[in-house]
Protein backbone atom coordinates (compact mmCIF):
# COMPACT_ATOMS: atom_id res chain seq x y z
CA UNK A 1 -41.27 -6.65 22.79
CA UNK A 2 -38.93 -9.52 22.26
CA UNK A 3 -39.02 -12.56 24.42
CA UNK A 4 -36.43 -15.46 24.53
CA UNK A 5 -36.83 -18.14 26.14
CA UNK A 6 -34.49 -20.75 24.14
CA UNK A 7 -31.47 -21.86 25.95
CA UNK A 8 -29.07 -21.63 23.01
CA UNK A 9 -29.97 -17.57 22.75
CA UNK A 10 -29.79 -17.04 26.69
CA UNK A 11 -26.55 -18.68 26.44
CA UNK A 12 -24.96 -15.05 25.57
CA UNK A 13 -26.85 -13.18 28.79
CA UNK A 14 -25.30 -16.08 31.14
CA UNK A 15 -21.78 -14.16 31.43
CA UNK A 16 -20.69 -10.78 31.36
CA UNK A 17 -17.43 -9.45 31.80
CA UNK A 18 -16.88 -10.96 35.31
CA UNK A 19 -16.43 -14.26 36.86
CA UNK A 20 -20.08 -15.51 37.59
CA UNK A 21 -21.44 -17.42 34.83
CA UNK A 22 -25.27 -17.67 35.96
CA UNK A 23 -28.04 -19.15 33.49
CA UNK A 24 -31.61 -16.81 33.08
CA UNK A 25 -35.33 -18.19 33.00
CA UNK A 26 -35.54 -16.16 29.89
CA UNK A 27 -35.04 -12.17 28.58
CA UNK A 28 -36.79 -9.56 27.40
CA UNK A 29 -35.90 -6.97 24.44
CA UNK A 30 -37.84 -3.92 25.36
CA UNK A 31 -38.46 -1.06 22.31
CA UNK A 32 -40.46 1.14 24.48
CA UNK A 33 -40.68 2.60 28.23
CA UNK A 34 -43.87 0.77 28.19
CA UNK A 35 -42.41 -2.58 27.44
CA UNK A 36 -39.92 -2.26 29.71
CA UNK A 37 -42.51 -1.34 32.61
CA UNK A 38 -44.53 -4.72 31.15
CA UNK A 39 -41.32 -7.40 31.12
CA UNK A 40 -41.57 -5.81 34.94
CA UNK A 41 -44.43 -6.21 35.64
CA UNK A 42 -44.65 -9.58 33.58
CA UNK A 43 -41.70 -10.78 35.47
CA UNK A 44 -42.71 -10.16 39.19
CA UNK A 45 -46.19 -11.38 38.49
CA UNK A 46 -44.02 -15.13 37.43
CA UNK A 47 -41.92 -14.99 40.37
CA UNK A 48 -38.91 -14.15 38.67
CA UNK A 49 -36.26 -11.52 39.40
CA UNK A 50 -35.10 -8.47 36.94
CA UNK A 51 -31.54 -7.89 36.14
CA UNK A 52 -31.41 -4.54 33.71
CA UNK A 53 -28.53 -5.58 31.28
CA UNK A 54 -26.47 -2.82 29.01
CA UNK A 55 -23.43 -3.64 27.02
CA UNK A 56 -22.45 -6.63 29.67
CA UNK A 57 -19.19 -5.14 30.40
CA UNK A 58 -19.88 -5.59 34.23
CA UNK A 59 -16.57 -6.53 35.81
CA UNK A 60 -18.53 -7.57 39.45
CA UNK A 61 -21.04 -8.91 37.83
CA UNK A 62 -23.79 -6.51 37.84
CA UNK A 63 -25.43 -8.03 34.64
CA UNK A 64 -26.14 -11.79 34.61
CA UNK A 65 -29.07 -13.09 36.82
CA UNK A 66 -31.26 -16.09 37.29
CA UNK A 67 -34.38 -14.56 36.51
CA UNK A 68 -35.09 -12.24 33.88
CA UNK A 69 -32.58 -10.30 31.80
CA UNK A 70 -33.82 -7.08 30.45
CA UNK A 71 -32.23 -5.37 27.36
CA UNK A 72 -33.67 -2.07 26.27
CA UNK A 73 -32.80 -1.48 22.54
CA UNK A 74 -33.97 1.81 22.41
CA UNK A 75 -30.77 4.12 22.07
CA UNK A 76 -32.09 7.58 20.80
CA UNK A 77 -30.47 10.94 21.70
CA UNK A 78 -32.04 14.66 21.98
CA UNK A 79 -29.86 17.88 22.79
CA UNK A 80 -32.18 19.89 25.39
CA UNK A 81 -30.53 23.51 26.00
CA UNK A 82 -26.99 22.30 27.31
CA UNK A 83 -27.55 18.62 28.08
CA UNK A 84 -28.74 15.82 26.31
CA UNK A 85 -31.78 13.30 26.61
CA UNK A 86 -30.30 9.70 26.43
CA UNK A 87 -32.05 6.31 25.79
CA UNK A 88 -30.65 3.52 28.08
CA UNK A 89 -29.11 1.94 24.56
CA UNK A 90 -27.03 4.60 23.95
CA UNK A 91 -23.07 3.49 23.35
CA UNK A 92 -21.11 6.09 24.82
CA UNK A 93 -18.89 6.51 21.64
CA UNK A 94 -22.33 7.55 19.79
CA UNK A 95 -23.12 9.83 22.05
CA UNK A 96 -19.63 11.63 21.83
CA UNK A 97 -20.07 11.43 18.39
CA UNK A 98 -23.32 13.25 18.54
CA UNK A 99 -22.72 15.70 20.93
CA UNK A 100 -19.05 16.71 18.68
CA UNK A 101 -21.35 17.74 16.01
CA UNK A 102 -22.53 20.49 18.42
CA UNK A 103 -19.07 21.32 20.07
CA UNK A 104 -20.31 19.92 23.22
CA UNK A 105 -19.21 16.85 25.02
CA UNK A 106 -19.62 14.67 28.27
CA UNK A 107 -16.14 14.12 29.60
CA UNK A 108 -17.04 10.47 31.45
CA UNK A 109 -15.07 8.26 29.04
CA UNK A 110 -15.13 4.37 30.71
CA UNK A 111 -12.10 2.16 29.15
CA UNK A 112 -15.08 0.47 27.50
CA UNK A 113 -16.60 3.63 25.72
CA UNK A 114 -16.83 2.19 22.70
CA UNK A 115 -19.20 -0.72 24.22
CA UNK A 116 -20.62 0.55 27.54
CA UNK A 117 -24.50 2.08 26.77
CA UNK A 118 -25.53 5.21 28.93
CA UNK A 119 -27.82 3.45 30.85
CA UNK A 120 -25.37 1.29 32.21
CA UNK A 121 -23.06 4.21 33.05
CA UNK A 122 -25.89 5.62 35.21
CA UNK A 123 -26.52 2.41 36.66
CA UNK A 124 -22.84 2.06 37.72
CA UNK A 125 -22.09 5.57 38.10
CA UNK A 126 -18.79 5.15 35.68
CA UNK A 127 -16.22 7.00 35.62
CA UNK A 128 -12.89 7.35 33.57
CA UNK A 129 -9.82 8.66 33.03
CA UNK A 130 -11.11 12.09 33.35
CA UNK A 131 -12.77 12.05 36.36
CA UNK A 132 -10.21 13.68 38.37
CA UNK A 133 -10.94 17.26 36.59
CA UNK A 134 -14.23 16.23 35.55
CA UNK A 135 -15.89 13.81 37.86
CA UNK A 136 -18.10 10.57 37.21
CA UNK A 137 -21.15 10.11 35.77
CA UNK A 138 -23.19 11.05 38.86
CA UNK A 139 -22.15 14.59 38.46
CA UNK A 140 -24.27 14.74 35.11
CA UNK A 141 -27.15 13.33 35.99
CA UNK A 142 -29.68 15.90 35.47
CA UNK A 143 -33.12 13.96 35.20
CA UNK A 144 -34.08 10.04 35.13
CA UNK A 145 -36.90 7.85 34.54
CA UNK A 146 -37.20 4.93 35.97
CA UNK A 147 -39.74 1.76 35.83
CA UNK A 148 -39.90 1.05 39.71
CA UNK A 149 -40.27 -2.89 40.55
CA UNK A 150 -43.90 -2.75 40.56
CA UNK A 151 -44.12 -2.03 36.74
CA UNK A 152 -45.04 2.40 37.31
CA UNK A 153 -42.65 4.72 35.84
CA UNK A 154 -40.93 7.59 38.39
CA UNK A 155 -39.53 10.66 36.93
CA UNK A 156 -36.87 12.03 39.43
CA UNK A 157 -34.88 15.52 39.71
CA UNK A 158 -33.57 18.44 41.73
CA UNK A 159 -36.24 19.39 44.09
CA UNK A 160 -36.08 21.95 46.79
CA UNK A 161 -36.35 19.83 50.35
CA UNK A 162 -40.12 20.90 51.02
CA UNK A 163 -40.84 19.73 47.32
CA UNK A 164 -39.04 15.96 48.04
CA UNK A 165 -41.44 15.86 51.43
CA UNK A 166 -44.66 16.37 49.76
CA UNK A 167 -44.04 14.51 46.75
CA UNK A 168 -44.88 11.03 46.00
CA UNK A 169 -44.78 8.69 49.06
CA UNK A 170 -41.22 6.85 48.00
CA UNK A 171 -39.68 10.35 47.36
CA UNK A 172 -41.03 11.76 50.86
CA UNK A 173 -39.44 8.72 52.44
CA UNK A 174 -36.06 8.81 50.63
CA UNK A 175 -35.78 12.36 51.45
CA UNK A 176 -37.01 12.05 54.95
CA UNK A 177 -34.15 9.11 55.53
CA UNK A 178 -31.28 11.37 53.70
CA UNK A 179 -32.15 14.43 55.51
CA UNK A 180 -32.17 13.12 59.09
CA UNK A 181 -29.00 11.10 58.67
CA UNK A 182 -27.32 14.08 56.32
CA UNK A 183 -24.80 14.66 58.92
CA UNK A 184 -23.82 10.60 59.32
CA UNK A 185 -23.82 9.96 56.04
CA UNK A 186 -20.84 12.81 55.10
CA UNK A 187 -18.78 11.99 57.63
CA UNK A 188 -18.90 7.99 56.53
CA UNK A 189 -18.24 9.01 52.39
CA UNK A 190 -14.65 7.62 51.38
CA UNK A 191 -12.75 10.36 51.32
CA UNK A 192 -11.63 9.38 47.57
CA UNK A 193 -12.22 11.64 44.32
CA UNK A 194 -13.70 7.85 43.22
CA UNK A 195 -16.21 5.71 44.73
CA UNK A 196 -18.90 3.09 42.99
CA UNK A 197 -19.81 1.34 46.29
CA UNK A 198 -22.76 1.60 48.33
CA UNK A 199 -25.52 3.98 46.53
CA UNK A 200 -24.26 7.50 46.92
CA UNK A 201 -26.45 9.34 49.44
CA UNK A 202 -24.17 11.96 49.79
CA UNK A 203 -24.68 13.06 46.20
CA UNK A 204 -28.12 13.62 46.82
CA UNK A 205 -28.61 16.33 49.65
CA UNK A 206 -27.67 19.93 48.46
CA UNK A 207 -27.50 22.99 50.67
CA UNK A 208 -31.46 22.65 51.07
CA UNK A 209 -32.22 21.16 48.11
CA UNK A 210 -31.96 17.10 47.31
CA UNK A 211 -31.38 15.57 43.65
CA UNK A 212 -33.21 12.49 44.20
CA UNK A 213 -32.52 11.46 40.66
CA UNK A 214 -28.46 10.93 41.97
CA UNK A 215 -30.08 7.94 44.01
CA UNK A 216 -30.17 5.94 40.68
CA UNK A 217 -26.40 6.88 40.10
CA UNK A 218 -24.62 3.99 41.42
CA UNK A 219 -27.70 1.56 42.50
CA UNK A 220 -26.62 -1.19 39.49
CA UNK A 221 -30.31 -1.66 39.15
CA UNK A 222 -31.46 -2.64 42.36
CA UNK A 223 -33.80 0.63 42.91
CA UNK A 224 -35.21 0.52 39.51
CA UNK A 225 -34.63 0.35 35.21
CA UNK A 226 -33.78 3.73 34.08
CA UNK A 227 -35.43 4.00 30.75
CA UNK A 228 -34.20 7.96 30.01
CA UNK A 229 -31.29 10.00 31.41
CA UNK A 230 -30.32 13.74 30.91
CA UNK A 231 -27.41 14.63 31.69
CA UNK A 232 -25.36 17.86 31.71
CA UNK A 233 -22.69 18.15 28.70
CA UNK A 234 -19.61 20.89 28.35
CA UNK A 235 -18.46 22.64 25.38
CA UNK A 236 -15.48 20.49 24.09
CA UNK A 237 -12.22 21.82 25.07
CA UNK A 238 -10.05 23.98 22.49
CA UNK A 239 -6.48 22.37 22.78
CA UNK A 240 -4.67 19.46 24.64
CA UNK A 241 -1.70 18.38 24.89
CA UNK A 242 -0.33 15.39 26.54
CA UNK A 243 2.98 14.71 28.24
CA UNK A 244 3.87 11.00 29.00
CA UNK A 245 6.76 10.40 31.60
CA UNK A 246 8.15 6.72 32.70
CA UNK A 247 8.32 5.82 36.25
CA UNK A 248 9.24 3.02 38.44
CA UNK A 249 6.85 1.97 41.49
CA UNK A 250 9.25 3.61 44.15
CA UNK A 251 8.99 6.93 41.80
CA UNK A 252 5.17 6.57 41.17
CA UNK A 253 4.00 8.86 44.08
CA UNK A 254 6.66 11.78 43.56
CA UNK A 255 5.69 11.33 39.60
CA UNK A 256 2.09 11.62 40.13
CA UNK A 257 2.27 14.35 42.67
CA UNK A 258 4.40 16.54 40.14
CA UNK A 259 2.01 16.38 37.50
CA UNK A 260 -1.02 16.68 40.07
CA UNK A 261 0.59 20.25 40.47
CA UNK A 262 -0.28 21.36 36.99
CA UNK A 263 -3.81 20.56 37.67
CA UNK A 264 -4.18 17.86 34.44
CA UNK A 265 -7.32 17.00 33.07
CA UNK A 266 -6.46 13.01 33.46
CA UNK A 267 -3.25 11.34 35.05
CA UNK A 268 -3.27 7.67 34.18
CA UNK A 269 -0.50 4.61 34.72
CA UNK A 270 0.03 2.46 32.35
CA UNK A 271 2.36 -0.79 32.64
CA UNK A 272 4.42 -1.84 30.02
CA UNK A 273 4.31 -5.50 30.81
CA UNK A 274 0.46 -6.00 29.98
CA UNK A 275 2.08 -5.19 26.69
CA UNK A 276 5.35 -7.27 26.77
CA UNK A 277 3.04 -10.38 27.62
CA UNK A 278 0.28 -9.58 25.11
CA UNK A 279 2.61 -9.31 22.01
CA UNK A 280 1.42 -5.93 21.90
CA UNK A 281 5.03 -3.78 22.59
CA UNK A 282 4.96 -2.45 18.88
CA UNK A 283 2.06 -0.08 20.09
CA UNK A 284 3.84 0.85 23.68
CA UNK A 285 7.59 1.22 22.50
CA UNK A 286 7.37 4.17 20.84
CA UNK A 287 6.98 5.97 24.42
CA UNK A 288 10.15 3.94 26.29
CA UNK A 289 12.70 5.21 26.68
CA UNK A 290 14.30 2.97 29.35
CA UNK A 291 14.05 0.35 31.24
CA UNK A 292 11.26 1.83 34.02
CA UNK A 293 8.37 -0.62 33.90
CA UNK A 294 5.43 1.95 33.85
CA UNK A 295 4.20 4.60 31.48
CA UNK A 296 2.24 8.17 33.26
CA UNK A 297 0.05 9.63 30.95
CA UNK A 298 -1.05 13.14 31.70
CA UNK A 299 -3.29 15.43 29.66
CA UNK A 300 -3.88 18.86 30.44
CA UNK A 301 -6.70 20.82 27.71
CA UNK A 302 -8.16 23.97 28.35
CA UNK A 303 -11.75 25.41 26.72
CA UNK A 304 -10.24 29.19 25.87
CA UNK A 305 -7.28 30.37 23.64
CA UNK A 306 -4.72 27.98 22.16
CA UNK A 307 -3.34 27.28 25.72
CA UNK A 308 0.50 27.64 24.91
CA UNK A 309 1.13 29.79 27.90
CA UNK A 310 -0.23 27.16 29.96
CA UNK A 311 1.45 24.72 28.37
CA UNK A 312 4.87 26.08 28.42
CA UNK A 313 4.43 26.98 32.63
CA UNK A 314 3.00 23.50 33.47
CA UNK A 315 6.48 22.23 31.09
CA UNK A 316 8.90 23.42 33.00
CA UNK A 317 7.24 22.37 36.34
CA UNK A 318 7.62 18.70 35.52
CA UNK A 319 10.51 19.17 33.09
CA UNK A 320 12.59 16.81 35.66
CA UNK A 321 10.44 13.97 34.78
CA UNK A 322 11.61 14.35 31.17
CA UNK A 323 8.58 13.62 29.51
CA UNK A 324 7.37 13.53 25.82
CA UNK A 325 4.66 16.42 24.71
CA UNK A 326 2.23 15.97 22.26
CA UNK A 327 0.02 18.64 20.66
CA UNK A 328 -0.69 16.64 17.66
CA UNK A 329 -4.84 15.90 17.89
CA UNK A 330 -4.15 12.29 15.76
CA UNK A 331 -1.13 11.74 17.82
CA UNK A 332 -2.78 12.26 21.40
CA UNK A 333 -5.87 10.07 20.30
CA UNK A 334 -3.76 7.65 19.14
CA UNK A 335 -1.59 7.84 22.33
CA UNK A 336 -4.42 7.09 24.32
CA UNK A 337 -5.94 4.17 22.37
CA UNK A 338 -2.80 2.60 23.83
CA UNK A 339 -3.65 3.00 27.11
CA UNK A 340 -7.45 2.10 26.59
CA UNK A 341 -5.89 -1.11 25.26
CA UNK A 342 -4.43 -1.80 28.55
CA UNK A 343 -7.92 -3.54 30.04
CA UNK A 344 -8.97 -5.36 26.81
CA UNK A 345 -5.43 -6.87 26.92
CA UNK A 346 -4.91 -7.44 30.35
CA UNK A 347 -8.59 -9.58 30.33
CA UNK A 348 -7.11 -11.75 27.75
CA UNK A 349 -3.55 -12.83 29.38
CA UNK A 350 -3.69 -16.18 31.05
CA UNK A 351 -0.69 -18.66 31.89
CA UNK A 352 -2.12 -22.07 32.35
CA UNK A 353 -5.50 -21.64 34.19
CA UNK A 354 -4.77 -18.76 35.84
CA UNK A 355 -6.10 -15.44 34.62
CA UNK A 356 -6.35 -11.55 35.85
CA UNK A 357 -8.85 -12.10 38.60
CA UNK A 358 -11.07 -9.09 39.73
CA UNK A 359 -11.62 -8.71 43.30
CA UNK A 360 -8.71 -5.89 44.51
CA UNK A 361 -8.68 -4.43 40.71
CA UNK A 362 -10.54 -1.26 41.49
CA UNK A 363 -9.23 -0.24 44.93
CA UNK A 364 -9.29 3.96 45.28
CA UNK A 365 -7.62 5.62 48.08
CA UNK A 366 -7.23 9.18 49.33
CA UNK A 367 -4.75 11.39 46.70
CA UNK A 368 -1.93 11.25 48.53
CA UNK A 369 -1.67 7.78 49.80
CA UNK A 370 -0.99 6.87 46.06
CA UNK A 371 2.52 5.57 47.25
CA UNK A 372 0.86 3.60 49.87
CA UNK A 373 -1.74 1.61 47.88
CA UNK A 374 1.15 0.64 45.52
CA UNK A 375 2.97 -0.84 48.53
CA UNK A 376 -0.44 -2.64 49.50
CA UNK A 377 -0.70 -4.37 46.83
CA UNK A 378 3.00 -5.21 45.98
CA UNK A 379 3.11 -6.55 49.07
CA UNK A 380 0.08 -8.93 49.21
CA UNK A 381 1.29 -9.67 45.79
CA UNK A 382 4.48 -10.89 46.04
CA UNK A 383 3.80 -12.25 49.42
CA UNK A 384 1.76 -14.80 47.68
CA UNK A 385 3.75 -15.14 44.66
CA UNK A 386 1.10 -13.63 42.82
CA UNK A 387 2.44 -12.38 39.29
CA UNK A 388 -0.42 -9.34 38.17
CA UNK A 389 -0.51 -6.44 36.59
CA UNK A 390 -0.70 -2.43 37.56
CA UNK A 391 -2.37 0.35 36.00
CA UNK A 392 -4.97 2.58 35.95
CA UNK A 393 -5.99 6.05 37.43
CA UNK A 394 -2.57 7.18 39.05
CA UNK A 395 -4.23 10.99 40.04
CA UNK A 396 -7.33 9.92 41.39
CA UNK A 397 -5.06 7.56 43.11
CA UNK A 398 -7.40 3.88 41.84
CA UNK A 399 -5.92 1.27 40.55
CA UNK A 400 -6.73 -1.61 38.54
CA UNK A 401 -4.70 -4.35 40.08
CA UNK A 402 -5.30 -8.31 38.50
CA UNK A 403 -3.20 -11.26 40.05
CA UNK A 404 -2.88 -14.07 37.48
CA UNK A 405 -5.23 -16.57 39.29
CA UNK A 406 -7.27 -19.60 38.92
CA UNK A 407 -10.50 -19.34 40.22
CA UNK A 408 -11.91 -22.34 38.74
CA UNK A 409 -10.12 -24.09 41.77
CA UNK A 410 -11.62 -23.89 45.14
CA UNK A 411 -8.19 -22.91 46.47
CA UNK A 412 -7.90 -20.22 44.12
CA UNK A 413 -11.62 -18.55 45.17
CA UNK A 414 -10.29 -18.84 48.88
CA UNK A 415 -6.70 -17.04 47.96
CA UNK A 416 -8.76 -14.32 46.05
CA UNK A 417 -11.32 -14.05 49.33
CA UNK A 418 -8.31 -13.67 51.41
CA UNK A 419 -6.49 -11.13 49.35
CA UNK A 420 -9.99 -8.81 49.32
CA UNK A 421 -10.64 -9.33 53.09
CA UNK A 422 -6.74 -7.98 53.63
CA UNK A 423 -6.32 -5.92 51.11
CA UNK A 424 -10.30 -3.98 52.00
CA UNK A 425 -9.12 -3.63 55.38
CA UNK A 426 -6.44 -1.66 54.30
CA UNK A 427 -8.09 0.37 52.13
CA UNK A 428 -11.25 1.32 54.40
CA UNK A 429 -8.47 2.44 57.43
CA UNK A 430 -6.85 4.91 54.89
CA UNK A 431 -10.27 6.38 54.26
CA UNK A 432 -11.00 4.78 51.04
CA UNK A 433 -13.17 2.74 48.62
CA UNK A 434 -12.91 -0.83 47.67
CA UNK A 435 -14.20 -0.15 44.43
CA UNK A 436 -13.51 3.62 42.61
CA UNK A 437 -15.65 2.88 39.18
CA UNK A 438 -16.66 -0.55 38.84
CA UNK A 439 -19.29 -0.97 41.51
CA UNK A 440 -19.85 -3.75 44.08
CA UNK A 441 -22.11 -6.59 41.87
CA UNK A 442 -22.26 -9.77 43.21
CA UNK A 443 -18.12 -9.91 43.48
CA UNK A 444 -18.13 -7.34 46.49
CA UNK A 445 -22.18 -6.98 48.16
CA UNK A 446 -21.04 -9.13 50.79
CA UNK A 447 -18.50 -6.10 51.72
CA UNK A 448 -20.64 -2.80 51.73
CA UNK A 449 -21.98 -3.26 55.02
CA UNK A 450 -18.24 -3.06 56.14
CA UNK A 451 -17.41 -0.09 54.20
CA UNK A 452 -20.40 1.60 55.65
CA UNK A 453 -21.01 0.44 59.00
CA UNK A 454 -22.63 2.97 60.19
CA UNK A 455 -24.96 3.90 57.12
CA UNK A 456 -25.52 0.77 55.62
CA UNK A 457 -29.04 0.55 57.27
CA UNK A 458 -30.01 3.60 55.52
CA UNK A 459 -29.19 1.76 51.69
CA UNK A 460 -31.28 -1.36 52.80
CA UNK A 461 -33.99 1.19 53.32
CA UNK A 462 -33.63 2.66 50.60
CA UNK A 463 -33.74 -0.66 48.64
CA UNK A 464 -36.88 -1.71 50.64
CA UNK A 465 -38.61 1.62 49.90
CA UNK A 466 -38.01 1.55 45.82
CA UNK A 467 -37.99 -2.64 45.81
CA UNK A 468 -39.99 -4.25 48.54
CA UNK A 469 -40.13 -7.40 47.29
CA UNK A 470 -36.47 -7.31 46.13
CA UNK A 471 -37.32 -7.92 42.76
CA UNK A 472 -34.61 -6.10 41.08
CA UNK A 473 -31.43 -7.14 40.66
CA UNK A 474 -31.15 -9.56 43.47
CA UNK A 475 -27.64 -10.04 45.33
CA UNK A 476 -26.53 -7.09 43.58
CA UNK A 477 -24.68 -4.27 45.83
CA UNK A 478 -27.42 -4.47 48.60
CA UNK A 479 -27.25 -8.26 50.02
CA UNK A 480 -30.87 -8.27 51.50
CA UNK A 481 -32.16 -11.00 53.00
């Protein structure tokens, strides 16, 4: 096992993709499940916190930490039957590439696939543009294992209810807590097909049976290090084709539910002036048309025949939006390198000091209050004179909103805190999530009591059962004490 300790190598683990720049005591560079479980143990027994770290593309700042970083380097993969055994190291454009030699996939593609590692996917239960016929990582998770805060290693799965009460003492006591408050926690889950906030308890219960191993889905390392995931995989779909339409914002809602009716595979919204500002229109203009400030991409694939039955019906269903079709394989990847440009471009525009500030970029409401989350944020936008930025997941209605602001000012911190407190409000009364894939971090823990009032007791619990000492990940989702 590595250990640095020198100030000019902890220098990189300081930042990761968010806001909070926060020096560590030192790191760790783990090859094994046994060195992770000693930079643990090693850690605790020094006083110091543990803050798992993957590819440090956190935008709330899940990743940085003042006491120990850990980086696991291992990054092996195993096909077992239909899923796959993953490392923590894993980058998720390895893994696609692996599993493609098989015909197999996992459809969870994060904007950062090329950089995010699998354990960090699990630890922030990511998600992608996908998700709305495939879901988020959590709905993959098979099997972890996990080094628990006290340096022992927990293996978690599906277990039948009697099984999780006579297991292990932690296990008997998460299950215990889920069970009883079953009916609580359902009726408090955003009613969103997206949602990174809060650990997801009401992935874990199932009709009798509980997957315990969903409670690391979404926990952003506060429960534990996951040191090996399995995870379900599909058999890679036969044919796609995609059909990009423009759309202004007063049009967005009618545009997404049209192509919502042909049941896509992903429905994304991209705007053109991330491009326009980046000096990147050569790779957008080939899809405009006119004047209409956003691009919808929708992609509809299919895993049997060539699908041009399908493909002609779901054509003349939106053939008033006028869109382009692609069938081309080169052309559609190509088409949506564009739009997985969008975030890498948008993190790099800045007029003076002020920047694309996170805070209100990840908001996810029900489907069809699409057209009412654009009007949200418009609003608070342009009430504050706020230029920004709009795109993201238009049919699991979440969008990645950034006002150009200057949080290096205290004035600019207190406009951002302002625009969250309004803008969450808002959000929680339609019945949705203040964050749909990028998880709470430091940027929103102080919030998640106030998205879950009622069940938010149950999560410190939770954290005090797996972490008692609240070694891991400190400050991170769960704002204990």
């Amino acid at each position: 096992m590595r250990r640095i300790t020198s100030r000019a190598e902890l220098a990189a683990f300081s930042k990761d993709a968010g806001i909070f720049a926060i020096d560590p005591a030192r790191a760790y560079v783990a090859e094994s499940e046994e060195e992770a479980a000693q930079a643990v143990r090693e850690s605790a027994d020094d006083g110091l916190s543990v803050t798992p770290r993957g590819g440090g593309t956190s935008i709330p700042s899940q990743s940085v930490g003042s006491g120990a970083i850990l980086v696991q380097a291992r990054a092996s993969v195993r096909l077992a039957g239909d899923g796959v055994v993953c490392e923590p190291g894993v980058i998720k454009a390895d893994l696609n590439r692996e599993l493609s030699k098989s015909g197999r996939w996992m459809p969870v593609d994060p904007s950062s696939y090329a950089s995010c590692t699998v354990g960090g996917m699990v630890a922030n239960n990511s998600s992608g543009a996908r998700t709305l016929k495939y879901g988020s990582t959590v709905d993959y998770l098979k099997g972890v294992r996990v080094v628990l805060a006290d340096g022992s290693v927990m293996a978690a799965g599906p277990v039948t209810a009697e099984e999780a009460m006579s297991g292990d003492r932690r296990t008997a006591r998460a299950a215990s807590l889920i069970v009883e408050n079953e009916k609580e926690i359902m009726e408090e889950a955003p009613r969103v097909t997206k949602n990174s906030s809060g650990y997801r308890l009401e992935k874990v219960a199932r009709a009798g049976a509980l997957d315990i191993q969903k409670l690391f889905a979404g926990s952003e390392g506060t429960l534990g290090v996951l040191t090996e995931a399995t995870l379900k995989t599909r058999g890679r779909p036969r044919w796609r084709v995609l059909f990009v339409a423009e759309s202004t914002l007063q049009e967005l809602d009618a545009t997404a539910a049209a192509f919502r009716s042909i049941a896509p595979a992903a429905l994304e919204l991209v705007d053109k002036s991330v491009f326009r500002s980046a000096g990147g229109w050569g790779s957008v203009s080939r899809f405009s048309r006119s004047e209409s400030p956003f691009l919808v991409f929708c992609e509809l694939d299919g895993e049997e025949g060539g699908g041009a039955e399908r493909v002609e019906e779901a054509a003349g269903a939106v053939g008033g939006l006028e869109p382009l079709v692609m069938t081309d394989e080169g052309e559609i990847a190509a088409a949506w390198e564009v739009r997985n440009a969008t975030l890498t471009l948008a993190q790099d525009m800045k007029k003076g000091g002020r920047r694309p500030a996170p805070g209100v970029e990840d908001l996810a409401v029900p489907q069809g209050r699409l057209g009412d989350l654009v009007k949200l944020l418009v609003g608070q936008f342009e009430r504050r004179g706020l230029e920004y930025i709009l795109y993201g997941h238009a049919g699991d209605a979440n969008l990645h909103a950034r006002p150009l602001m200057d949080l290096s000012e205290p004035s600019g911190v207190r406009a951002n805190d302002d625009l969250m407190e309004e803008c969450f409000e808002a959000v929680w009364k339609m019945g949705g999530s203040m964050t749909g894939e990028h998880g709470d971090g430091m940027l929103r823990a102080k919030y998640v009591p106030r998205q879950y009032p009622r069940t938010y007791h149950l999560m410190e619990e939770l954290k005090r059962i797996f972490d008692p000492k609240g070694v891991m990940n400190p400050g991170v989702k769960i704002a204990m004490p």
